[in-house]
PDB file of N, CA and C in Angstrom:
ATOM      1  N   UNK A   1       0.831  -1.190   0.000  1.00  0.00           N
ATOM      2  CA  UNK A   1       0.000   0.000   0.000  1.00  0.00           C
ATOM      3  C   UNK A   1       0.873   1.251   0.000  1.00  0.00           C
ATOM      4  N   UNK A   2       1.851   1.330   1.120  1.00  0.00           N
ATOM      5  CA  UNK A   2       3.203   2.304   0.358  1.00  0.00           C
ATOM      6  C   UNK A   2       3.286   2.384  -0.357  1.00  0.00           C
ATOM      7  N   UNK A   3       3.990   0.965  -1.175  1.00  0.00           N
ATOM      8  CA  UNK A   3       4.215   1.773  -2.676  1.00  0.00           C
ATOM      9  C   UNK A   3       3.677   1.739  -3.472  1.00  0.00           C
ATOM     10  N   UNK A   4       2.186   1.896  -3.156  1.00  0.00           N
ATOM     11  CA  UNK A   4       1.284   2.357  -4.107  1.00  0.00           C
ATOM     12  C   UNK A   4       1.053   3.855  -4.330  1.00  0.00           C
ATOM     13  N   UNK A   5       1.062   4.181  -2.607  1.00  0.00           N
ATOM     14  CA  UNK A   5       1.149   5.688  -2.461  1.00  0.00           C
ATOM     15  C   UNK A   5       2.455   6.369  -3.128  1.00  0.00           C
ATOM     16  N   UNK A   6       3.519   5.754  -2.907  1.00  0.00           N
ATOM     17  CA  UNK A   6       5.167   6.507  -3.389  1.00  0.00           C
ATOM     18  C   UNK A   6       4.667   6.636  -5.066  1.00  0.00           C
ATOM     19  N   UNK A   7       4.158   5.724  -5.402  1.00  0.00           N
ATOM     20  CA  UNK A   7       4.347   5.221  -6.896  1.00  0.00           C
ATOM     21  C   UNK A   7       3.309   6.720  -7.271  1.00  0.00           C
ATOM     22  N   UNK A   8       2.616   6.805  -6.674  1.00  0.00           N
ATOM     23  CA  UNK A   8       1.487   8.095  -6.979  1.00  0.00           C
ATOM     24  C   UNK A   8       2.209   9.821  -6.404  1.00  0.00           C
ATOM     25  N   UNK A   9       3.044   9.142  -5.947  1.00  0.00           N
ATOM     26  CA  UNK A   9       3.824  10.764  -5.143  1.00  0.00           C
ATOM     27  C   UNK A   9       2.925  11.273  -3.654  1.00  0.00           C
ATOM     28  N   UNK A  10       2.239  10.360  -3.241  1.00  0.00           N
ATOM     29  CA  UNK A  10       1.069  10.539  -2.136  1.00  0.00           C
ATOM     30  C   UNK A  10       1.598  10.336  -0.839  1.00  0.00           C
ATOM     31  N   UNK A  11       3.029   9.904  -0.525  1.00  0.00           N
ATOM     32  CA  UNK A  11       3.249   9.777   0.876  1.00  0.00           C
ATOM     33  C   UNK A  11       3.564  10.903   1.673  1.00  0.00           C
ATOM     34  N   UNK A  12       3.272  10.458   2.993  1.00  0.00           N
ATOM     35  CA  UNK A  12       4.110  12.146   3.849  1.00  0.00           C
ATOM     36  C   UNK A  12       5.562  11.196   4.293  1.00  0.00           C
ATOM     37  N   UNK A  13       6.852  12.553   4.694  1.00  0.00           N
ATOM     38  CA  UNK A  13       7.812  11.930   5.308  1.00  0.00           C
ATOM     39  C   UNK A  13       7.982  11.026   6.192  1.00  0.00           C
ATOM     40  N   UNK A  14       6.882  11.356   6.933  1.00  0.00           N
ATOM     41  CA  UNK A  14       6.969   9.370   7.891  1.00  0.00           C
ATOM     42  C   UNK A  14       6.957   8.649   7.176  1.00  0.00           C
ATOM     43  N   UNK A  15       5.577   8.433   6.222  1.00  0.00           N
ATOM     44  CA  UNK A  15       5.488   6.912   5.606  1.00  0.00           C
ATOM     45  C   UNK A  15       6.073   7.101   4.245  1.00  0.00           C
ATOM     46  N   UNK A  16       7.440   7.987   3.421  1.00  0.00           N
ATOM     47  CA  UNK A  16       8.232   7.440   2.819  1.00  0.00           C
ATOM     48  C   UNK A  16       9.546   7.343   4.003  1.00  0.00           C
ATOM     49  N   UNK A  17       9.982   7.527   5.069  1.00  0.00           N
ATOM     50  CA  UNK A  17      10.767   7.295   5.885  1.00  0.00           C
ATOM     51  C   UNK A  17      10.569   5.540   6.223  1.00  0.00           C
ATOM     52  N   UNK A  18       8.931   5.511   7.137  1.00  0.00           N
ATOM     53  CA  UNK A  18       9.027   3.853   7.371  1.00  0.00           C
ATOM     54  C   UNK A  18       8.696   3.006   6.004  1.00  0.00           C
ATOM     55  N   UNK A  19       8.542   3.371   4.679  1.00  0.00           N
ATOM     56  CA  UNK A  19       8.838   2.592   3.331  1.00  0.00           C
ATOM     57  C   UNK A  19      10.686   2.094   3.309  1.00  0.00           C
ATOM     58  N   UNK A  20      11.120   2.871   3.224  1.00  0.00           N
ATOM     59  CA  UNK A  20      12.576   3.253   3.176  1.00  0.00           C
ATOM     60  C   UNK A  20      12.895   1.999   4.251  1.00  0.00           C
ATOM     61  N   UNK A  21      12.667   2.350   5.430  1.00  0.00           N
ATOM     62  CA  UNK A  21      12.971   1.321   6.242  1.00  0.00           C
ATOM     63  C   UNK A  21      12.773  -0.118   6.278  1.00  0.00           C
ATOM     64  N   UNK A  22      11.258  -0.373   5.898  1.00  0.00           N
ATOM     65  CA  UNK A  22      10.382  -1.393   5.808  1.00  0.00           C
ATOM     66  C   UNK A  22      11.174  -2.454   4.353  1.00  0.00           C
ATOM     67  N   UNK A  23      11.374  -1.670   3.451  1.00  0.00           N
ATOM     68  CA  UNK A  23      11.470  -2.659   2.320  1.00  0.00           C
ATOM     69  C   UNK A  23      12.284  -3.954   2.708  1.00  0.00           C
ATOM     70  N   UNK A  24      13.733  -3.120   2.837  1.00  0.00           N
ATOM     71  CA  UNK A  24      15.121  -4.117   2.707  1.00  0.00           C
ATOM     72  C   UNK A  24      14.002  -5.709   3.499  1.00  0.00           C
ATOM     73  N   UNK A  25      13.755  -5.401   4.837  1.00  0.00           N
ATOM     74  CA  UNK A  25      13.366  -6.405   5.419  1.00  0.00           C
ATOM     75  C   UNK A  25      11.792  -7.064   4.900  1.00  0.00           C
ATOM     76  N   UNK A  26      11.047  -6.366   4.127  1.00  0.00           N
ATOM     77  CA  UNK A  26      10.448  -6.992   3.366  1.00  0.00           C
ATOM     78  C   UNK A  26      11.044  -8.090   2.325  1.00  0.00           C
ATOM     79  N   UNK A  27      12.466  -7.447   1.855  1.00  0.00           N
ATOM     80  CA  UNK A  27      12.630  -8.060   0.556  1.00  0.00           C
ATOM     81  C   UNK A  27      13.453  -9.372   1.081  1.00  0.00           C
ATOM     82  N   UNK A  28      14.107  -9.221   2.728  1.00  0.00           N
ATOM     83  CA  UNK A  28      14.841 -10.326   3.150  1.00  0.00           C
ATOM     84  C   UNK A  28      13.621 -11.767   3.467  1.00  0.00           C
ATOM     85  N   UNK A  29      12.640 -10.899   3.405  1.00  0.00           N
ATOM     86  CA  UNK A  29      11.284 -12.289   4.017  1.00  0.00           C
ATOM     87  C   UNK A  29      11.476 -13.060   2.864  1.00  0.00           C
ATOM     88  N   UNK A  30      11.319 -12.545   1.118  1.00  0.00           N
ATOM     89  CA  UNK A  30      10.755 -12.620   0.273  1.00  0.00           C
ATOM     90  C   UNK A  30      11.990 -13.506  -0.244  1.00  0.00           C
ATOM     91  N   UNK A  31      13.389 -13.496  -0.263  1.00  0.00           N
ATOM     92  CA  UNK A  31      13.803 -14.104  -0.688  1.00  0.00           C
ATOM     93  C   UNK A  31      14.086 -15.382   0.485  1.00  0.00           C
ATOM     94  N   UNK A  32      14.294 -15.269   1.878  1.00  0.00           N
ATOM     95  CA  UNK A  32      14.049 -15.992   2.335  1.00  0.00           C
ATOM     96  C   UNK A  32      12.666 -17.403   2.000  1.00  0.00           C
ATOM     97  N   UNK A  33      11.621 -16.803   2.044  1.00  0.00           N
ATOM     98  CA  UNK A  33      10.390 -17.667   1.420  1.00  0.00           C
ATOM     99  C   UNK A  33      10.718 -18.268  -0.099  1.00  0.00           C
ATOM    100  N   UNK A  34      11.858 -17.876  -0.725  1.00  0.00           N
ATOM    101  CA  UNK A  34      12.522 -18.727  -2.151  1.00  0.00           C
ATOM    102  C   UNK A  34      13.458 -19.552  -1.727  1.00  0.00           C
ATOM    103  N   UNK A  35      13.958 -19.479  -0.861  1.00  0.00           N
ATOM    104  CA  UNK A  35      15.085 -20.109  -0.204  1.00  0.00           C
ATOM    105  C   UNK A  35      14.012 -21.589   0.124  1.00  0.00           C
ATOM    106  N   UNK A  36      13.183 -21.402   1.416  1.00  0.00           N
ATOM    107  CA  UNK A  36      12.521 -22.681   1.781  1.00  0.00           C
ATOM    108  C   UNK A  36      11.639 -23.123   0.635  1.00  0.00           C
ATOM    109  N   UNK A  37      10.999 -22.753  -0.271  1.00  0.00           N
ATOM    110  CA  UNK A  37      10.128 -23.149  -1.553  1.00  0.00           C
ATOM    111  C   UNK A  37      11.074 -23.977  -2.048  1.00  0.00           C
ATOM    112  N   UNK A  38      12.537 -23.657  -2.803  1.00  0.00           N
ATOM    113  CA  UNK A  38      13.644 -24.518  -2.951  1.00  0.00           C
ATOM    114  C   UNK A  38      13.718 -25.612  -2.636  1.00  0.00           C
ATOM    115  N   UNK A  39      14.004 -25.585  -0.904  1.00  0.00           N
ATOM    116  CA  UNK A  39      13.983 -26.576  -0.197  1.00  0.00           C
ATOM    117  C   UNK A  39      13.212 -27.910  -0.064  1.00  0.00           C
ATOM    118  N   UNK A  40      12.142 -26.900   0.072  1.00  0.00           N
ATOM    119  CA  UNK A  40      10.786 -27.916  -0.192  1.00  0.00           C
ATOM    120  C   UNK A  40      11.292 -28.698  -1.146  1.00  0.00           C
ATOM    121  N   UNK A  41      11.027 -28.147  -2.898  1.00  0.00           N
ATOM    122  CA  UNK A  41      10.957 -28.445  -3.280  1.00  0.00           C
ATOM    123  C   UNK A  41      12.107 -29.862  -4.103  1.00  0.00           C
ATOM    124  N   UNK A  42      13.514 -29.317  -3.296  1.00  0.00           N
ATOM    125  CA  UNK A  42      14.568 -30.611  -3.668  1.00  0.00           C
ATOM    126  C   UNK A  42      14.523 -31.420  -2.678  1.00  0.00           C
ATOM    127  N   UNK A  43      13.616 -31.426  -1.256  1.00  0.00           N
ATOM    128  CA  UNK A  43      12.785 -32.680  -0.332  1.00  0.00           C
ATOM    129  C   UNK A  43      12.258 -33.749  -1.043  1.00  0.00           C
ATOM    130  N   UNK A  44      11.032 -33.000  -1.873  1.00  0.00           N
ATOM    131  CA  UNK A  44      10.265 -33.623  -2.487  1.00  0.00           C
ATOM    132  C   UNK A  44      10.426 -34.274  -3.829  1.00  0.00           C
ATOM    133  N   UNK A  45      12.041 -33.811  -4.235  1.00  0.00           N
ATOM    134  CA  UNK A  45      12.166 -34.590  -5.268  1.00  0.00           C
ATOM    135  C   UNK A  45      12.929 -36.110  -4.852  1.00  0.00           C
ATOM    136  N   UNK A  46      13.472 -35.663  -3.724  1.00  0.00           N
ATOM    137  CA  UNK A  46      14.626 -36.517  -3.620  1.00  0.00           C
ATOM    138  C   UNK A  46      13.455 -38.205  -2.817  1.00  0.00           C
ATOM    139  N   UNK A  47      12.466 -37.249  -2.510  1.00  0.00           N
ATOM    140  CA  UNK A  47      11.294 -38.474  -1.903  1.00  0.00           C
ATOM    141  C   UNK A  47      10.751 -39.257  -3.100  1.00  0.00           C
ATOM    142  N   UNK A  48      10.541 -38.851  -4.144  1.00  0.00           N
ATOM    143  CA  UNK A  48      10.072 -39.243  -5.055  1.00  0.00           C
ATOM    144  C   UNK A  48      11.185 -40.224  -5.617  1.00  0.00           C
ATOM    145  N   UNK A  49      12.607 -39.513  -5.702  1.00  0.00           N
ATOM    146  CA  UNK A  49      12.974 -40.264  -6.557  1.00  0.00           C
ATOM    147  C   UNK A  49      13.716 -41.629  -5.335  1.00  0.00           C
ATOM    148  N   UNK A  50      13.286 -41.598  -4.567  1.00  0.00           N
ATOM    149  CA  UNK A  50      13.745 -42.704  -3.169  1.00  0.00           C
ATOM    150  C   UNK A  50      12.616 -43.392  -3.373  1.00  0.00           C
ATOM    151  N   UNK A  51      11.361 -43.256  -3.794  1.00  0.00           N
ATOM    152  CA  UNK A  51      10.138 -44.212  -3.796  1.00  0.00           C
ATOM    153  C   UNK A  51      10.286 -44.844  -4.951  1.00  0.00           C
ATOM    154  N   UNK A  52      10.664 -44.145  -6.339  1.00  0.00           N
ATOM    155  CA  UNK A  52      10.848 -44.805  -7.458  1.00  0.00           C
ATOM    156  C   UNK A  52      11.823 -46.052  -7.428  1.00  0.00           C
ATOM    157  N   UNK A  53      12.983 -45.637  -6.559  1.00  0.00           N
ATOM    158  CA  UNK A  53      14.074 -47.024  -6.593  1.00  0.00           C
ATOM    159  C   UNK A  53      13.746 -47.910  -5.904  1.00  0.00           C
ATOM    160  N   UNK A  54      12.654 -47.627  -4.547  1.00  0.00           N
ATOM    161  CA  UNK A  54      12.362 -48.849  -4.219  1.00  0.00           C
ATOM    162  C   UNK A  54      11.362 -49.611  -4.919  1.00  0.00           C
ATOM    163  N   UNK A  55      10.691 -49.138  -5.982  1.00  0.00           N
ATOM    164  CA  UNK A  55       9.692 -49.901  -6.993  1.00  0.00           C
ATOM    165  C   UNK A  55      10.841 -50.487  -7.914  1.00  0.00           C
ATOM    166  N   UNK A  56      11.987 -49.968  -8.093  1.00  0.00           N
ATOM    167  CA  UNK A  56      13.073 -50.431  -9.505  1.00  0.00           C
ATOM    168  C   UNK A  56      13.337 -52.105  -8.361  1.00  0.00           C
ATOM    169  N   UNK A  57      13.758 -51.756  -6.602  1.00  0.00           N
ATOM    170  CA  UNK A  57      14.542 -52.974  -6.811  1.00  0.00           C
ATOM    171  C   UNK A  57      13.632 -53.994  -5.903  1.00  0.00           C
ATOM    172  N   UNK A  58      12.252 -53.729  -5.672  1.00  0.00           N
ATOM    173  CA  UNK A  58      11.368 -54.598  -5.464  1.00  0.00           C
ATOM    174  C   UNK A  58      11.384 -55.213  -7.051  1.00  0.00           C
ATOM    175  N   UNK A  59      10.965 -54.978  -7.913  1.00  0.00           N
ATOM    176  CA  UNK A  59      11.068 -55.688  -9.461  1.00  0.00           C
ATOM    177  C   UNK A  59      11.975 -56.526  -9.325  1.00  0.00           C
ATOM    178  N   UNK A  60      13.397 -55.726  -9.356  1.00  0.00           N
ATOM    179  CA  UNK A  60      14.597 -56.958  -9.701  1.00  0.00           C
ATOM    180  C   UNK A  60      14.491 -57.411  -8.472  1.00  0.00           C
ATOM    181  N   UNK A  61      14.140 -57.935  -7.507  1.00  0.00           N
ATOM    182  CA  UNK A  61      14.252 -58.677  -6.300  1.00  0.00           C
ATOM    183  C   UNK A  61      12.941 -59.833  -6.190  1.00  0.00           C
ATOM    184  N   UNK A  62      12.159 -59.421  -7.170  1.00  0.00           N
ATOM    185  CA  UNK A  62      11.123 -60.393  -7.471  1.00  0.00           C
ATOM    186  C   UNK A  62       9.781 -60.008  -6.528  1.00  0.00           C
ATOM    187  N   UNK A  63       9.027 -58.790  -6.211  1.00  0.00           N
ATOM    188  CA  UNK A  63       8.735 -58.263  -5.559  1.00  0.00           C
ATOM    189  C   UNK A  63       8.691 -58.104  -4.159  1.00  0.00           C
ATOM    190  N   UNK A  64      10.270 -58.484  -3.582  1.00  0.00           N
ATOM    191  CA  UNK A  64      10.321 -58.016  -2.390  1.00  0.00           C
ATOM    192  C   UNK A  64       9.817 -58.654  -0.948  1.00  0.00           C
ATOM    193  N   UNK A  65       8.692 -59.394  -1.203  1.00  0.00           N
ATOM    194  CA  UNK A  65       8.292 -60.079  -0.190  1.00  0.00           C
ATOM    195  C   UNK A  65       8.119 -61.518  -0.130  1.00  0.00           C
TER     196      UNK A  65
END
């Protein structure tokens, strides 16, 4: 909503002062939250591809049980 106001030239010096302030640590959330999405997301591959090998060597093992 700041920088909707900045973007329009509508702020007073407080709220382009706490914009100014606010971002950096906005933008540290934001790449932080890419950081764990990442994460997630090479979890979930590495689960997948750990379920796939145990279907590869149940096969060659003659299904396993």
């Amino acid at each position: 909503m700041l920088e909707e106001l900045a973007a329009r030239g509508q702020l007073t010096e407080a709220q382009a002062a706490e914009l100014a302030e606010l971002q950096p640590k906005a933008q540290q959330k934001q790449q932080e939250k890419k950081q764990q999405v990442r994460a997630s997301a090479k979890y979930r591959r590495g689960q997948r591809a750990a379920a796939d090998r145990v279907v590869v060597l149940e096969e060659l093992g003659g299904g396993g049980s």
